[in-house]
PDB file of N, CA and C in Angstrom:
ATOM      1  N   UNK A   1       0.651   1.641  -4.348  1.00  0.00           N
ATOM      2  CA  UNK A   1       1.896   1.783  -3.625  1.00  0.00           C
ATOM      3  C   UNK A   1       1.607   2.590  -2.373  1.00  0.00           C
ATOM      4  N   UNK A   2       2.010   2.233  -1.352  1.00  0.00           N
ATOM      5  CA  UNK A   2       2.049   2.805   0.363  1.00  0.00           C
ATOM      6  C   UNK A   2       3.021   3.505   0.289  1.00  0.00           C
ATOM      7  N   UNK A   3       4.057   3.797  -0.383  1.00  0.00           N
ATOM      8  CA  UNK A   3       4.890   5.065   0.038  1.00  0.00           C
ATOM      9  C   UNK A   3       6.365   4.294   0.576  1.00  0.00           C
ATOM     10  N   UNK A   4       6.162   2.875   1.268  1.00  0.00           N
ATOM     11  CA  UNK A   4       6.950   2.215   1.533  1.00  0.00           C
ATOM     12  C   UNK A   4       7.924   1.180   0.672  1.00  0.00           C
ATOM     13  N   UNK A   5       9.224   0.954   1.419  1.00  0.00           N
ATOM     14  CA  UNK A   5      10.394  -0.089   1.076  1.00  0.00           C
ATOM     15  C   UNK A   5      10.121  -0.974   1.513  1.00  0.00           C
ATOM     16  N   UNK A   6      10.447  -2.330   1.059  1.00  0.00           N
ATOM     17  CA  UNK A   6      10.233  -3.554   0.896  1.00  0.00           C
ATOM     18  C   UNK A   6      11.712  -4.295   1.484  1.00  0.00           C
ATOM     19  N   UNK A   7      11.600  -4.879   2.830  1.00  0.00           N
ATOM     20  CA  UNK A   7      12.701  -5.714   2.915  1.00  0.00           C
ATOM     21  C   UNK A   7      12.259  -6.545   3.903  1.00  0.00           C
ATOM     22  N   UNK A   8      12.523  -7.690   3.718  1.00  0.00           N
ATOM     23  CA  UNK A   8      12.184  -9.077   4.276  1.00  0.00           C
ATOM     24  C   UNK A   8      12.558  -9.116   5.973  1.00  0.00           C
ATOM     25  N   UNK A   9      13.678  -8.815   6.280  1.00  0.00           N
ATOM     26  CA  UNK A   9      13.991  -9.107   7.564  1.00  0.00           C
ATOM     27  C   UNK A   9      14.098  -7.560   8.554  1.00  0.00           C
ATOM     28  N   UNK A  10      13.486  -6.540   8.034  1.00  0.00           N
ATOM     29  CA  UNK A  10      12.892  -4.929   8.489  1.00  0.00           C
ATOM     30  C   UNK A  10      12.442  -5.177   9.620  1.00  0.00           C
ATOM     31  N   UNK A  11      11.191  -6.041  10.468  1.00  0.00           N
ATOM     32  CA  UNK A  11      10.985  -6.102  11.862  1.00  0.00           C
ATOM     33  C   UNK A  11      12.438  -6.261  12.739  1.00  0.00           C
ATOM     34  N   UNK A  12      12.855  -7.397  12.142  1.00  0.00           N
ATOM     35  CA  UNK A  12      13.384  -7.693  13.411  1.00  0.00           C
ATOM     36  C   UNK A  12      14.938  -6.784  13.081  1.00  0.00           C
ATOM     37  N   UNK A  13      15.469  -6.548  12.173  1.00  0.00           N
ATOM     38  CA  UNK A  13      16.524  -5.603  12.386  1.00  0.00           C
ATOM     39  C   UNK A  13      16.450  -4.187  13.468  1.00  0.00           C
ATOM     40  N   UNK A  14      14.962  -3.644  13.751  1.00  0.00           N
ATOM     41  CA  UNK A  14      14.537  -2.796  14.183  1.00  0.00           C
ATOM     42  C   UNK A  14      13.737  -3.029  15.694  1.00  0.00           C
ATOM     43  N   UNK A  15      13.994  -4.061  15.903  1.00  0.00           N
ATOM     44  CA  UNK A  15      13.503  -4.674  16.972  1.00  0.00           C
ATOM     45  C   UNK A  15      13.145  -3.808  18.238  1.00  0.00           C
ATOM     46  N   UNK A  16      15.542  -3.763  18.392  1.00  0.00           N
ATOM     47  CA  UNK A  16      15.242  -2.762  19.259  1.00  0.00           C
ATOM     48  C   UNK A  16      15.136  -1.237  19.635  1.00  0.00           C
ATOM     49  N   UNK A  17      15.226  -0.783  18.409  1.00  0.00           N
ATOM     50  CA  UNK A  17      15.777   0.350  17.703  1.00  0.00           C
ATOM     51  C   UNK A  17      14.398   1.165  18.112  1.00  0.00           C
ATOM     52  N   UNK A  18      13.240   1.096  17.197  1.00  0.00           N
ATOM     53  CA  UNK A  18      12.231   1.592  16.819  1.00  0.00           C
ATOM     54  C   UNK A  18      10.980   1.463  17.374  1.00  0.00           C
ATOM     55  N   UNK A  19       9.928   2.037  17.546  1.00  0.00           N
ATOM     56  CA  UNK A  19       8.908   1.527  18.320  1.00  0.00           C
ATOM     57  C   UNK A  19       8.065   0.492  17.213  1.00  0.00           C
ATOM     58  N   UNK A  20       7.326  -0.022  17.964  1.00  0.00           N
ATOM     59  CA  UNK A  20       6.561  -1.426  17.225  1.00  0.00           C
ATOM     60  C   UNK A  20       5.448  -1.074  16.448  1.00  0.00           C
ATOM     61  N   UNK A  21       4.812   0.545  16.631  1.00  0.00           N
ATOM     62  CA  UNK A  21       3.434   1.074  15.995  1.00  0.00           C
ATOM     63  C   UNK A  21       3.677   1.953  15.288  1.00  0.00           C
ATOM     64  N   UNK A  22       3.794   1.371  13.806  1.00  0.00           N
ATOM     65  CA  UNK A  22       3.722   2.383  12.815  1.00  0.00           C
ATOM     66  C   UNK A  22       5.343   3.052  12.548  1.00  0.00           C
ATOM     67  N   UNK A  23       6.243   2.106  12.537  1.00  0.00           N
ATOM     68  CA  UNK A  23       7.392   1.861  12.082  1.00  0.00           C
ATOM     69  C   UNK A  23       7.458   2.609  10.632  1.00  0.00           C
ATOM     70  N   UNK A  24       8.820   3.455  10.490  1.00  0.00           N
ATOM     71  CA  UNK A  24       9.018   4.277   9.619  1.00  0.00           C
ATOM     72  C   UNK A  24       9.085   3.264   8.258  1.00  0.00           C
ATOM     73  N   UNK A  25       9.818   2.635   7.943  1.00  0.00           N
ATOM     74  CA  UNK A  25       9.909   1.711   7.415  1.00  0.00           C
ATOM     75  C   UNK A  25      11.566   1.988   6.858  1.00  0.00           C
ATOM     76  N   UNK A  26      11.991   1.178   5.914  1.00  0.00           N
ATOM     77  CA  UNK A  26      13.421   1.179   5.303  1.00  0.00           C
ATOM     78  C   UNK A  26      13.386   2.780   4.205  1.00  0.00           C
ATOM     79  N   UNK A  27      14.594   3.113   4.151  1.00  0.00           N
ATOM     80  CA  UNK A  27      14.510   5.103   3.517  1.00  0.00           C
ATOM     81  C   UNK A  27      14.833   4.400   2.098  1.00  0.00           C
ATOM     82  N   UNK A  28      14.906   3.210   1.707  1.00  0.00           N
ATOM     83  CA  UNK A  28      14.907   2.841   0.093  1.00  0.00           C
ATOM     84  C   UNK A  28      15.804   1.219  -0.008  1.00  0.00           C
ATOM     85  N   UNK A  29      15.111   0.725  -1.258  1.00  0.00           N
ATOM     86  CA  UNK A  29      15.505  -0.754  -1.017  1.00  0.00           C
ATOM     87  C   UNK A  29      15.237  -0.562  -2.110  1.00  0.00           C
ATOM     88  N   UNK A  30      15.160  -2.412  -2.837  1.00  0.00           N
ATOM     89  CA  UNK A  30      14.932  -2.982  -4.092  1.00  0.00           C
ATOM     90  C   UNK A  30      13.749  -3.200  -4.446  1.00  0.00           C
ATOM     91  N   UNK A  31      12.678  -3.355  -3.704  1.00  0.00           N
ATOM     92  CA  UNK A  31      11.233  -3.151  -3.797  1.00  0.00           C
ATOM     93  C   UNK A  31      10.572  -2.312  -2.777  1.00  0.00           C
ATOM     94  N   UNK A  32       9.095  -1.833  -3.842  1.00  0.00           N
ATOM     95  CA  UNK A  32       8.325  -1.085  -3.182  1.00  0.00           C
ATOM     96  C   UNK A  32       7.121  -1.996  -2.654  1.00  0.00           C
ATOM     97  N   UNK A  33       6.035  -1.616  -1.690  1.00  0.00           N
ATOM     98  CA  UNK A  33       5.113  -2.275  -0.987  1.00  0.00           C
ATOM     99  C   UNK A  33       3.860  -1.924  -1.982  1.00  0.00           C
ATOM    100  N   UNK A  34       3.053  -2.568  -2.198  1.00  0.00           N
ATOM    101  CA  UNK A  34       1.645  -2.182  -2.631  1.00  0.00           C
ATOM    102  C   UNK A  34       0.286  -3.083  -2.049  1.00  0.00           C
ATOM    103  N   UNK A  35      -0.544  -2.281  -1.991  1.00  0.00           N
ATOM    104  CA  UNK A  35      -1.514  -2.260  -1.222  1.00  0.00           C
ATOM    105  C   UNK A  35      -2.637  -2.955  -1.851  1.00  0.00           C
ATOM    106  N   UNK A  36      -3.515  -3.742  -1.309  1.00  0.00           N
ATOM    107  CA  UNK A  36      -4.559  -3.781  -1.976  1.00  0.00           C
ATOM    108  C   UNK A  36      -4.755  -4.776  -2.893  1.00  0.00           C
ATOM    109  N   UNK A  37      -5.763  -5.344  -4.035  1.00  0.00           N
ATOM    110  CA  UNK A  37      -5.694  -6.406  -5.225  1.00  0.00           C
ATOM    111  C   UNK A  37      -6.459  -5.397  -6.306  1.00  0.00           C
ATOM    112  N   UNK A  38      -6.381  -6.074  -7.054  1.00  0.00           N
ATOM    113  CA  UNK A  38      -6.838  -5.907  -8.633  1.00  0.00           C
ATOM    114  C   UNK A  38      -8.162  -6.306  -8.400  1.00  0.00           C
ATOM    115  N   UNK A  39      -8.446  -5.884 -10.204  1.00  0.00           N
ATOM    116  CA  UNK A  39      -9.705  -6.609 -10.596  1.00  0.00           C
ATOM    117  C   UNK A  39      -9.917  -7.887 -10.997  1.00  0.00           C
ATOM    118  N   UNK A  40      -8.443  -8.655 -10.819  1.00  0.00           N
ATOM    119  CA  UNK A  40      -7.904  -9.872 -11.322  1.00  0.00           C
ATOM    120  C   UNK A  40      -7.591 -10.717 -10.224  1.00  0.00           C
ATOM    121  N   UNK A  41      -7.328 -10.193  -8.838  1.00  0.00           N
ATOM    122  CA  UNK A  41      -7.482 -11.067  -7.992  1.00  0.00           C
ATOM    123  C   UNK A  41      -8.558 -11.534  -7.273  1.00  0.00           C
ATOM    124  N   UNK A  42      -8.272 -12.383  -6.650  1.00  0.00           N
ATOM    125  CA  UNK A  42      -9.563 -13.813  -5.800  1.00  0.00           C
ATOM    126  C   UNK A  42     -10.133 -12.551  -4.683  1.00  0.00           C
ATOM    127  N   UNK A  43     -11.373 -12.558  -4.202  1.00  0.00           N
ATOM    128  CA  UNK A  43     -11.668 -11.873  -2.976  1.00  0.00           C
ATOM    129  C   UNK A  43     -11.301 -11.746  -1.915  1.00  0.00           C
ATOM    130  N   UNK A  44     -10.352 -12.901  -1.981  1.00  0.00           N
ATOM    131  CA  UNK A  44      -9.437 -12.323  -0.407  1.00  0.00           C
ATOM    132  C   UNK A  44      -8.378 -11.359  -0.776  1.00  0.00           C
ATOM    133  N   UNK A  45      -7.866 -11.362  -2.059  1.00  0.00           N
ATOM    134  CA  UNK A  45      -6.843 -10.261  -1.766  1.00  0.00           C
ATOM    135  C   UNK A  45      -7.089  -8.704  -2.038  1.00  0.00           C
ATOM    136  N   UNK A  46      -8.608  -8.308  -1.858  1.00  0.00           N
ATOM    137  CA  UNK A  46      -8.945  -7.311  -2.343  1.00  0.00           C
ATOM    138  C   UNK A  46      -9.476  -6.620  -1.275  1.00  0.00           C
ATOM    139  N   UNK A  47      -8.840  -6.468   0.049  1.00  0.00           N
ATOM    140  CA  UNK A  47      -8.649  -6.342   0.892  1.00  0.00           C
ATOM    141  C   UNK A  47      -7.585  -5.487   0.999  1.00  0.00           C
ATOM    142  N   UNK A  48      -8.276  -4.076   1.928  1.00  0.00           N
ATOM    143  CA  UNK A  48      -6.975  -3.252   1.808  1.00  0.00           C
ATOM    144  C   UNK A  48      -5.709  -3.424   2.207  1.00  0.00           C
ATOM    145  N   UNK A  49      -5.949  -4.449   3.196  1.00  0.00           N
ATOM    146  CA  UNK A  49      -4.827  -5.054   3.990  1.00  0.00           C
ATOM    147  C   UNK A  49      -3.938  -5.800   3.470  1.00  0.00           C
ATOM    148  N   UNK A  50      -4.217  -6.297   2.143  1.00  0.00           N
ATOM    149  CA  UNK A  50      -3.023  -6.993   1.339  1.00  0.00           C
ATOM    150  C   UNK A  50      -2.048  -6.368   0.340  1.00  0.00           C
ATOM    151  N   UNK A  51      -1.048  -7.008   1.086  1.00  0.00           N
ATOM    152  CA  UNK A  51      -0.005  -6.619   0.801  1.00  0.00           C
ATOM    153  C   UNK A  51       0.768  -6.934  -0.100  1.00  0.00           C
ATOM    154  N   UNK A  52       1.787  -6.693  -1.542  1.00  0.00           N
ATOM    155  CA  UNK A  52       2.263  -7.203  -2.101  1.00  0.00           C
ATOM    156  C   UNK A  52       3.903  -6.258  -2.147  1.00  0.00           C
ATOM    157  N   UNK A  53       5.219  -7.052  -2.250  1.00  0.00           N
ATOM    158  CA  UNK A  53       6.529  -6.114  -2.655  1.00  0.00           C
ATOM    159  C   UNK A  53       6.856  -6.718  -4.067  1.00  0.00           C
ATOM    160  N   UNK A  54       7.161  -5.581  -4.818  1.00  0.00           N
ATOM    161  CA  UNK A  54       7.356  -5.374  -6.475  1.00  0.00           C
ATOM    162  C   UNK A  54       8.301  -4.592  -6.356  1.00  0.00           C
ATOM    163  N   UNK A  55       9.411  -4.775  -7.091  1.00  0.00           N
ATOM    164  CA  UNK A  55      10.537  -3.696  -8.374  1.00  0.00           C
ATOM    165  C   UNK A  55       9.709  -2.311  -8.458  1.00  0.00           C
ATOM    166  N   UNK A  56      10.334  -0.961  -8.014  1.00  0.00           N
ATOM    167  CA  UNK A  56       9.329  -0.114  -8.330  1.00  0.00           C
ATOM    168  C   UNK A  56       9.376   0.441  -9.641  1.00  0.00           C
ATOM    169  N   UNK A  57       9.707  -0.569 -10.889  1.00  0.00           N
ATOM    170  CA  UNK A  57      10.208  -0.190 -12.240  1.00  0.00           C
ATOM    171  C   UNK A  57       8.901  -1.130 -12.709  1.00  0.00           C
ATOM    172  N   UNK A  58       7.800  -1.792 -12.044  1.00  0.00           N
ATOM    173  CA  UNK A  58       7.293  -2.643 -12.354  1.00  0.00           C
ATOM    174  C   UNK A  58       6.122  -1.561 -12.982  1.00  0.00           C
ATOM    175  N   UNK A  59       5.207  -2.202 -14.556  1.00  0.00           N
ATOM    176  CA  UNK A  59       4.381  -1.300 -14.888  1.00  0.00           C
ATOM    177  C   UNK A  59       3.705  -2.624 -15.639  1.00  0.00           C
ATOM    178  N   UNK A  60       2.101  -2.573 -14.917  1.00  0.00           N
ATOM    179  CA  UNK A  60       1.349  -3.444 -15.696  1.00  0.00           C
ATOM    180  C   UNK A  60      -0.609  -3.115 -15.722  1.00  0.00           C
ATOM    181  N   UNK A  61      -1.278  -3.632 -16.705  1.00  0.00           N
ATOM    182  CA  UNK A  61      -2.277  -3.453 -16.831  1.00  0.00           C
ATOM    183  C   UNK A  61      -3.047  -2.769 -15.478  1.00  0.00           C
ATOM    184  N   UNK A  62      -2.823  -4.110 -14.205  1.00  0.00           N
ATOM    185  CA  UNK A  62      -3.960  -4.042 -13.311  1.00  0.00           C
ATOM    186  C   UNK A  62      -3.279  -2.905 -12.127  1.00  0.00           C
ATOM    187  N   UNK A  63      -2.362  -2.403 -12.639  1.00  0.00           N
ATOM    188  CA  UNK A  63      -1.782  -1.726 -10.998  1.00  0.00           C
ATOM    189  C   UNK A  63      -2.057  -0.207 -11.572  1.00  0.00           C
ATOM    190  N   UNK A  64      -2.415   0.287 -10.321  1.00  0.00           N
ATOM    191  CA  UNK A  64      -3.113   1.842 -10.327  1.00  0.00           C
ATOM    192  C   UNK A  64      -3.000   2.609  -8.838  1.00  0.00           C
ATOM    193  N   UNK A  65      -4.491   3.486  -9.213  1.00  0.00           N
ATOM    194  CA  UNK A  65      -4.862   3.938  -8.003  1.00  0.00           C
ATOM    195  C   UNK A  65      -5.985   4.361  -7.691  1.00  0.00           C
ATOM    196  N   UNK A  66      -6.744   4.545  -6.499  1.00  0.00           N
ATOM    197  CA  UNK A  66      -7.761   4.427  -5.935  1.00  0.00           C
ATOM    198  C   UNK A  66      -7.916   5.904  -5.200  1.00  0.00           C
ATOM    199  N   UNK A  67      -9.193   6.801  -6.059  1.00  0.00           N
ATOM    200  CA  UNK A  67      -9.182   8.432  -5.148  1.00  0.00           C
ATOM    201  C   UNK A  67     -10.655   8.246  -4.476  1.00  0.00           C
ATOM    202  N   UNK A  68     -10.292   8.791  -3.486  1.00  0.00           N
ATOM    203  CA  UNK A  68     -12.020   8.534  -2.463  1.00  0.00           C
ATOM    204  C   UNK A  68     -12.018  10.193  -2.197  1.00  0.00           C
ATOM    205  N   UNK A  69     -13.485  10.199  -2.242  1.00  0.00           N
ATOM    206  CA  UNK A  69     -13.806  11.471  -1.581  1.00  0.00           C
ATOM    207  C   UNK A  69     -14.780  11.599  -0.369  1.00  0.00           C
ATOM    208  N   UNK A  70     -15.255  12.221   0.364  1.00  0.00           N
ATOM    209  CA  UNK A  70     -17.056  11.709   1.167  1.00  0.00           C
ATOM    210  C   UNK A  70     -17.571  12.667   0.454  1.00  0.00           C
ATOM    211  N   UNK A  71     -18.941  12.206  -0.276  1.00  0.00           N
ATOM    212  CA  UNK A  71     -19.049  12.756  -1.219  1.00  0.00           C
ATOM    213  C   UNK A  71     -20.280  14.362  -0.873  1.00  0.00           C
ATOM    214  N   UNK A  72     -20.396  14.111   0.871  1.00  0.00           N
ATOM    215  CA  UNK A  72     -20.786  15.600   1.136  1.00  0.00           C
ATOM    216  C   UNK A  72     -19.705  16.899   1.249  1.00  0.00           C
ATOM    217  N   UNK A  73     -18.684  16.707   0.638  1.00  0.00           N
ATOM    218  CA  UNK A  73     -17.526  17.701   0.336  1.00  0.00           C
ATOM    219  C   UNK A  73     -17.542  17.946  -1.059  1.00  0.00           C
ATOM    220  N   UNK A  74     -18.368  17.113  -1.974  1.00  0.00           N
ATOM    221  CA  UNK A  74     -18.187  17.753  -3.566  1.00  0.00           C
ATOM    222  C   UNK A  74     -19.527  18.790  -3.469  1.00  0.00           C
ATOM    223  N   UNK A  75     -18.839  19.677  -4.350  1.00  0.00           N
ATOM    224  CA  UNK A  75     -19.937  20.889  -4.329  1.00  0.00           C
ATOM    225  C   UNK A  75     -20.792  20.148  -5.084  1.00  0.00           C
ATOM    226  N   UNK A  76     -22.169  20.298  -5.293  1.00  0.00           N
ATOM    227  CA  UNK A  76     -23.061  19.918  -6.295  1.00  0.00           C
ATOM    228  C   UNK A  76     -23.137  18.711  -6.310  1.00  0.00           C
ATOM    229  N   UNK A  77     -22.955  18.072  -4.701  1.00  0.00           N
ATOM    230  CA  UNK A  77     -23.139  16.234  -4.893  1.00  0.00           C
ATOM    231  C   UNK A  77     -24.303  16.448  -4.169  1.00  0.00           C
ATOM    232  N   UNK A  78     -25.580  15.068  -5.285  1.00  0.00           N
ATOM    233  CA  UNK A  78     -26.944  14.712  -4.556  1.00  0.00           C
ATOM    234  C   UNK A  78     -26.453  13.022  -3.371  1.00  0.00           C
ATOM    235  N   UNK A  79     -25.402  13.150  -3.683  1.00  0.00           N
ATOM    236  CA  UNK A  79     -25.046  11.508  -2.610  1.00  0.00           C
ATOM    237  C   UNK A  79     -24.652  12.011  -1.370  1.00  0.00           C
ATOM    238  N   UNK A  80     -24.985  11.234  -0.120  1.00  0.00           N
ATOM    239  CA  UNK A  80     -25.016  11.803   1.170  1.00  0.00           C
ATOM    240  C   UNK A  80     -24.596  10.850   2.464  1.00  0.00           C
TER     241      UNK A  80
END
């Protein structure tokens, strides 16, 4: 999940309202946005750039989350 609301016609209601880069998005709707694919989807959708909107009541096997670190910030890391 991106943090974001999910509504179909959001560009252009905001057309003229809002700037075009990095748009706040809707303050709450009927779906949430999620990012990214599973371990269950095809290789194109595993791409951070894909996008999916879901019920944010939705709870299933493949949906999660993803923690990154660079791993010259863990104390006691030999990876570089």
């Amino acid at each position: 999940w991106v943090g974001d609301w999910y509504r179909e016609d959001y560009y252009e209601m905001i057309a003229a309202s809002e700037p075009a880069d990095n748009p706040l998005g809707p303050t709450s709707g009927q779906f949430v946005i999620l990012r990214g694919g599973s371990f269950e989807d095809e290789a194109f959708f595993l791409r951070s750039a894909s996008r999916y909107w879901y019920p944010p009541t939705l709870k299933h096997h493949n949906l999660g989350f993803r923690c990154a670190a660079n791993p010259s910030d863990i104390e006691g890391s030999k990876l570089q």
